[in-house]
Protein backbone atom coordinates (compact mmCIF):
# COMPACT_ATOMS: atom_id res chain seq x y z
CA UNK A 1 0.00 0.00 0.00
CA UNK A 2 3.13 2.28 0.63
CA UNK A 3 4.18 1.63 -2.50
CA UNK A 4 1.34 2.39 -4.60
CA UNK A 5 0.73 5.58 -2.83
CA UNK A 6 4.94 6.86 -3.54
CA UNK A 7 3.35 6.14 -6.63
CA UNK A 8 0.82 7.78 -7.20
CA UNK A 9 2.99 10.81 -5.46
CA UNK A 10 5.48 10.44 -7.48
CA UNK A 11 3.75 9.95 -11.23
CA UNK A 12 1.09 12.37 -10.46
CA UNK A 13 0.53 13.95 -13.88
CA UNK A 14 0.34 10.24 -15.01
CA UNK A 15 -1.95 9.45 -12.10
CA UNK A 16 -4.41 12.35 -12.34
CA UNK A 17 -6.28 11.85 -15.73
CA UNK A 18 -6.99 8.59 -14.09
CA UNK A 19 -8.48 9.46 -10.79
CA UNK A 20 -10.03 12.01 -12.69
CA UNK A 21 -11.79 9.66 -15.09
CA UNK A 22 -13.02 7.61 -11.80
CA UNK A 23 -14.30 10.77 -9.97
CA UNK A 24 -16.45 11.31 -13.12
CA UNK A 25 -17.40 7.78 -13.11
CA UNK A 26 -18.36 7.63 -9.28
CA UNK A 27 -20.23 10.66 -9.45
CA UNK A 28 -22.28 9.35 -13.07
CA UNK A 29 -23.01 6.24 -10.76
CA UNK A 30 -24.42 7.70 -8.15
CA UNK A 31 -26.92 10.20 -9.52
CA UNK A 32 -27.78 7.08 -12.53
CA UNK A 33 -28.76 4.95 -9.41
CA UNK A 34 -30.64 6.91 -7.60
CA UNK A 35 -32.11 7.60 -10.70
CA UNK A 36 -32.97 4.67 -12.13
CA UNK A 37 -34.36 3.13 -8.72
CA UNK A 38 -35.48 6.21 -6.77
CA UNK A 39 -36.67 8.75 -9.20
CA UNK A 40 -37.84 7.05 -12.11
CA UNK A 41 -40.31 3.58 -11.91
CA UNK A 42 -43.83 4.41 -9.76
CA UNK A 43 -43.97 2.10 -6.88
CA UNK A 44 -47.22 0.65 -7.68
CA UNK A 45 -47.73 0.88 -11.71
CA UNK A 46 -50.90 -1.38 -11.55
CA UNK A 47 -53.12 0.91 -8.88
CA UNK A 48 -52.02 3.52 -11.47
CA UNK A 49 -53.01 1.97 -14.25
CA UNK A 50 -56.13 0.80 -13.06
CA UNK A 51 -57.19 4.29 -11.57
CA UNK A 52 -56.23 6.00 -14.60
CA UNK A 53 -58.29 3.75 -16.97
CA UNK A 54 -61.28 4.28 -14.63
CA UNK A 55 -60.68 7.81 -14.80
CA UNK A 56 -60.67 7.63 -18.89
CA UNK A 57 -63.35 5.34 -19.39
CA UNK A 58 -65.88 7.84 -17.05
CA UNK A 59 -64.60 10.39 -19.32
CA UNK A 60 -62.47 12.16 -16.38
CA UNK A 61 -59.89 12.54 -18.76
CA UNK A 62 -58.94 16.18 -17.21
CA UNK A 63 -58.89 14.11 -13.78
CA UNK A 64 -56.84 11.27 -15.34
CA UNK A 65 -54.33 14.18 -16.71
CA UNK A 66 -54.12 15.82 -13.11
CA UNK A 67 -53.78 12.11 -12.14
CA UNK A 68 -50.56 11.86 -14.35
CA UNK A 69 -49.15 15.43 -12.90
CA UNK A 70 -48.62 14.13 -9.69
CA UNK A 71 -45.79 11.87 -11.02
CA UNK A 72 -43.92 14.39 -12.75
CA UNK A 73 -40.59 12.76 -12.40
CA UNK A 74 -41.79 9.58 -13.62
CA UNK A 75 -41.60 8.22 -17.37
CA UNK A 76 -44.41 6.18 -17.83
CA UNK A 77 -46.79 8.62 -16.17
CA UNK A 78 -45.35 11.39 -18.92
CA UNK A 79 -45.92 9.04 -21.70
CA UNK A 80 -49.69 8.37 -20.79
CA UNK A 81 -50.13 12.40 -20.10
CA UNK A 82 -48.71 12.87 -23.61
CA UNK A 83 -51.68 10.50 -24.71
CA UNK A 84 -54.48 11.56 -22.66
CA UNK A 85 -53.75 15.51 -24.37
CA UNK A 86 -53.91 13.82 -27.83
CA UNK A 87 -57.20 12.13 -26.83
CA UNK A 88 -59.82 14.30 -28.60
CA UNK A 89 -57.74 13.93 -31.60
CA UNK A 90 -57.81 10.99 -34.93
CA UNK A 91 -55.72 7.26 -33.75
CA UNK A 92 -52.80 8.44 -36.04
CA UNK A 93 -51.64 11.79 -34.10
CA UNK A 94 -52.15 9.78 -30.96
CA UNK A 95 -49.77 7.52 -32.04
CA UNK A 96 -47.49 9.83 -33.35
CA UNK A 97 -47.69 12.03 -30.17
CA UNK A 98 -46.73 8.94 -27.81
CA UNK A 99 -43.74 7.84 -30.60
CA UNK A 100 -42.31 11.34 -29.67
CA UNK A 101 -43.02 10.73 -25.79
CA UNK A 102 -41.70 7.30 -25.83
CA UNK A 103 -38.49 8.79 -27.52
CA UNK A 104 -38.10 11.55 -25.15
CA UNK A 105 -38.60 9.22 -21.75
CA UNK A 106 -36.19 7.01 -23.29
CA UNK A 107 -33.71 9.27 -23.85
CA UNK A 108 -33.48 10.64 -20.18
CA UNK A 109 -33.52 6.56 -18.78
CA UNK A 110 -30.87 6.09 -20.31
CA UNK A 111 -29.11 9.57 -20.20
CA UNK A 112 -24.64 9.15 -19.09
CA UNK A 113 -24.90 5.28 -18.64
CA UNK A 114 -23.09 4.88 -21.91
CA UNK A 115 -20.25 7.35 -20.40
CA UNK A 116 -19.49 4.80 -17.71
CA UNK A 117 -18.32 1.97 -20.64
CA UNK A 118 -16.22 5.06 -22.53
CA UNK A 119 -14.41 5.97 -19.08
CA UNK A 120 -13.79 2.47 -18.63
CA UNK A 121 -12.15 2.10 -22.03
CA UNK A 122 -9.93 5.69 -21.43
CA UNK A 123 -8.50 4.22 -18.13
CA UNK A 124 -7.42 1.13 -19.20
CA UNK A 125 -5.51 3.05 -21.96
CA UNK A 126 -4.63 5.59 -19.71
CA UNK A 127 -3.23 2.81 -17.12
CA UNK A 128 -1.38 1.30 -20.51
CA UNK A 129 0.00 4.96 -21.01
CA UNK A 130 1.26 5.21 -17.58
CA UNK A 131 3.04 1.74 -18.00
CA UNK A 132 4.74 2.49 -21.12
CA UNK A 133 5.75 6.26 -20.19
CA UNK A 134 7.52 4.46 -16.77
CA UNK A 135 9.08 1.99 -18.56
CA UNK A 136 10.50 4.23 -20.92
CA UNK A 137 11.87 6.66 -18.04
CA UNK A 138 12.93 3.25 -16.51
CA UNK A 139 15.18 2.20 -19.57
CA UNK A 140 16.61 5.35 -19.59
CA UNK A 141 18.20 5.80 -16.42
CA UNK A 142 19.29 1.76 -16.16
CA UNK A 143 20.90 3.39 -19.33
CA UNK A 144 22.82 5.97 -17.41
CA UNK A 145 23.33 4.17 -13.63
CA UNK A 146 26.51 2.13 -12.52
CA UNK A 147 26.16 -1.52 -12.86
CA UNK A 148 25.51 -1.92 -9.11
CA UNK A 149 22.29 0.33 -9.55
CA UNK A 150 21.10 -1.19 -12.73
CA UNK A 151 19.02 -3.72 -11.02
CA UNK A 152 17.86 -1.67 -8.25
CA UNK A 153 16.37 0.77 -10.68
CA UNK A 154 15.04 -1.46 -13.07
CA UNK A 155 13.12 -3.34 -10.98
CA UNK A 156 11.64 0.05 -9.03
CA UNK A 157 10.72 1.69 -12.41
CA UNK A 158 8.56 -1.76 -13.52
CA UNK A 159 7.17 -1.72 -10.32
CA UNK A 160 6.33 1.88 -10.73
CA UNK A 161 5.01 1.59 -14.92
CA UNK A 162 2.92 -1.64 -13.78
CA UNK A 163 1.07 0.28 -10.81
CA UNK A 164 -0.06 2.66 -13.75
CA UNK A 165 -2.09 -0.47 -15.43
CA UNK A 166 -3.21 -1.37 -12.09
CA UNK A 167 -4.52 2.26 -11.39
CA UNK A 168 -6.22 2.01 -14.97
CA UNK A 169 -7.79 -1.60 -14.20
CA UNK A 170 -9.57 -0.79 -10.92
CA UNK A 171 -10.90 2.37 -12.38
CA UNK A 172 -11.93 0.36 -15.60
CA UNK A 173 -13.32 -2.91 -13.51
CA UNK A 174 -15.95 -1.38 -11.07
CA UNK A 175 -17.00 0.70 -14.34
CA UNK A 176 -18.13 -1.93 -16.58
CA UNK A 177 -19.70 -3.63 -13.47
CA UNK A 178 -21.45 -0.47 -12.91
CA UNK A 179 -22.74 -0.51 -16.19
CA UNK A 180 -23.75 -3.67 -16.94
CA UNK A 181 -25.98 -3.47 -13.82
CA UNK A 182 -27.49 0.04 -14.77
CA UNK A 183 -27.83 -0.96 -18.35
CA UNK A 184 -30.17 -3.74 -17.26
CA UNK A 185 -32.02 -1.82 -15.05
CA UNK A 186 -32.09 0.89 -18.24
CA UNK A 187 -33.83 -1.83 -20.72
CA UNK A 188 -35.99 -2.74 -18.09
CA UNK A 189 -37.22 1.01 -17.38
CA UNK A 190 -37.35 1.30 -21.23
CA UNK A 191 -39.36 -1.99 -21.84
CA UNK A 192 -42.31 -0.19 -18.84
CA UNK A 193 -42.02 2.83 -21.50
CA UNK A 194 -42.83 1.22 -24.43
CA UNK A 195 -45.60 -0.71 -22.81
CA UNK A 196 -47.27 2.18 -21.20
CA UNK A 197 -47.86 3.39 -24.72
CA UNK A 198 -50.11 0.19 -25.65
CA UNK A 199 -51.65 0.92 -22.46
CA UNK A 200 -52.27 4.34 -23.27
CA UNK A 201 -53.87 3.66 -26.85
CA UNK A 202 -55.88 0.40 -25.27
CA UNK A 203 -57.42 2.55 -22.68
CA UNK A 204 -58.43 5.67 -25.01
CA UNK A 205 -59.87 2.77 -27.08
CA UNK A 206 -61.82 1.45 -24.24
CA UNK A 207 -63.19 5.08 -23.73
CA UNK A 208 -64.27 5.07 -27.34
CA UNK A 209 -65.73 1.94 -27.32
CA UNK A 210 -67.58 2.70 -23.93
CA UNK A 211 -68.70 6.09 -25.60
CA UNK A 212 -70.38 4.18 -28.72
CA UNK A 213 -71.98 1.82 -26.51
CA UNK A 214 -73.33 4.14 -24.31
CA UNK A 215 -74.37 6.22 -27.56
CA UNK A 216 -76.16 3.29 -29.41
CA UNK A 217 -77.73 2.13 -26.16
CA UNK A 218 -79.22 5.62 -25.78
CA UNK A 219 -80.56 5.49 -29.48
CA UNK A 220 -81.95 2.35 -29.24
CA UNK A 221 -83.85 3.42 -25.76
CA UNK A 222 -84.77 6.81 -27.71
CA UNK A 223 -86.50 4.58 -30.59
CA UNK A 224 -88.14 2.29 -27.77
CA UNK A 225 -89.91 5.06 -26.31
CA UNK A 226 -91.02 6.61 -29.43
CA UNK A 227 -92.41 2.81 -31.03
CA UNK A 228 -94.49 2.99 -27.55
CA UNK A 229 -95.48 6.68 -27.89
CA UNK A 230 -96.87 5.46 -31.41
CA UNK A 231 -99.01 2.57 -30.36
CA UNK A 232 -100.69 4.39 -27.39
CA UNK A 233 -100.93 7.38 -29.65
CA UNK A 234 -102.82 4.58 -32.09
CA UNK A 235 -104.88 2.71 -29.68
């Protein structure tokens, strides 16, 4: 442990881009989790689905949109707010209006989680930098010591270049961890995205059908009452 931190006291300038790259990385982990578990997904997406259809269906679609407000943070309830707005309009805008919402949610899920893979890439070559810079300074001075130091330096100057790829590797490591983990929980976020908008079109199509039901019923009773209007008007 003594060693590495001489090191990293000593090769500073080849030890900062590093620690940078990791400080970047910590802090892209950090506000991606609490993102992606915290802020994001709605704790109970079925008791808001299901009060949100009965809202539509009554045809409390101003209630269902105030409904929708209350989770303004949250994806899904943005994408079915985008299609309760477009609901007095034709199928095709609807759809077109939640293609644009779906797009937009999807782009803020999964908003810096790529970074964390790119920073993992620039610090193993920055780590591979390191090594090859110290080795180079290492070759040099054997080049230039007595015989009796030769050794002595060589092997403090590997030690020194390989502590660079070392540095590199436990920046890259925990990175791709990182992002394999958020990346799943990304797709999974995404995939709740996508099928809030075929919940959003099957509801507004329940509404519709519920209206024309309601609407032929209501003819039908209309035509009743005048038939019976007829015959005791006849008899």
């Amino acid at each position: 442990m003594g060693g590495f931190l001489d090191f990293i006291r000593t090769s500073f300038w080849h030890v900062a881009p590093i620690l940078l790259a990791g400080g970047i990385a910590v802090a892209i982990i950090i506000e991606r989790t609490r993102a992606l578990f915290s802020i994001y997904p709605i704790k109970d997406p079925r008791e808001f689905y299901d009060k949100l259809s009965d809202l539509v269906i009554a045809g409390k679609v101003a209630e269902a949109i105030s409904l929708c407000d209350r989770y303004q943070h949250k994806p899904v309830a943005q994408v079915m707010k985008q299609a309760l707005l477009r609901s007095h309009q034709p199928e095709t805008l609807i759809e077109h209006g939640l293609q644009i919402a779906v797009g937009d949610a999807t782009q803020s899920i999964s908003r810096r989680t790529t970074f964390l893979a790119t920073i993992a890439n620039v610090a193993t070559l920055l780590g591979l930098f390191g090594t090859i810079a110290g080795l180079i300074a290492s070759f040099e001075a054997v080049g230039h010591a007595d015989p009796q130091q030769k050794a002595t330096l060589l092997a403090a100057g590997i030690s020194q270049a390989m502590n660079a790829t070392m540095l590199g590797l436990g920046v890259a490591i925990p990175c791709m961890v990182a992002f394999s983990f958020l990346m799943n929980r990304t797709n999974r976020l995404i995939g709740d995205v996508d099928s809030s908008a075929v919940r959003a079109l099957d509801i507004l199509k329940q509404r519709y059908y519920a209206a024309e039901t309601a609407m032929m019923s209501n003819t039908e009773t209309a035509e009743t009452d005048t038939q019976v209007k007829n015959i005791r008007r006849a008899s």
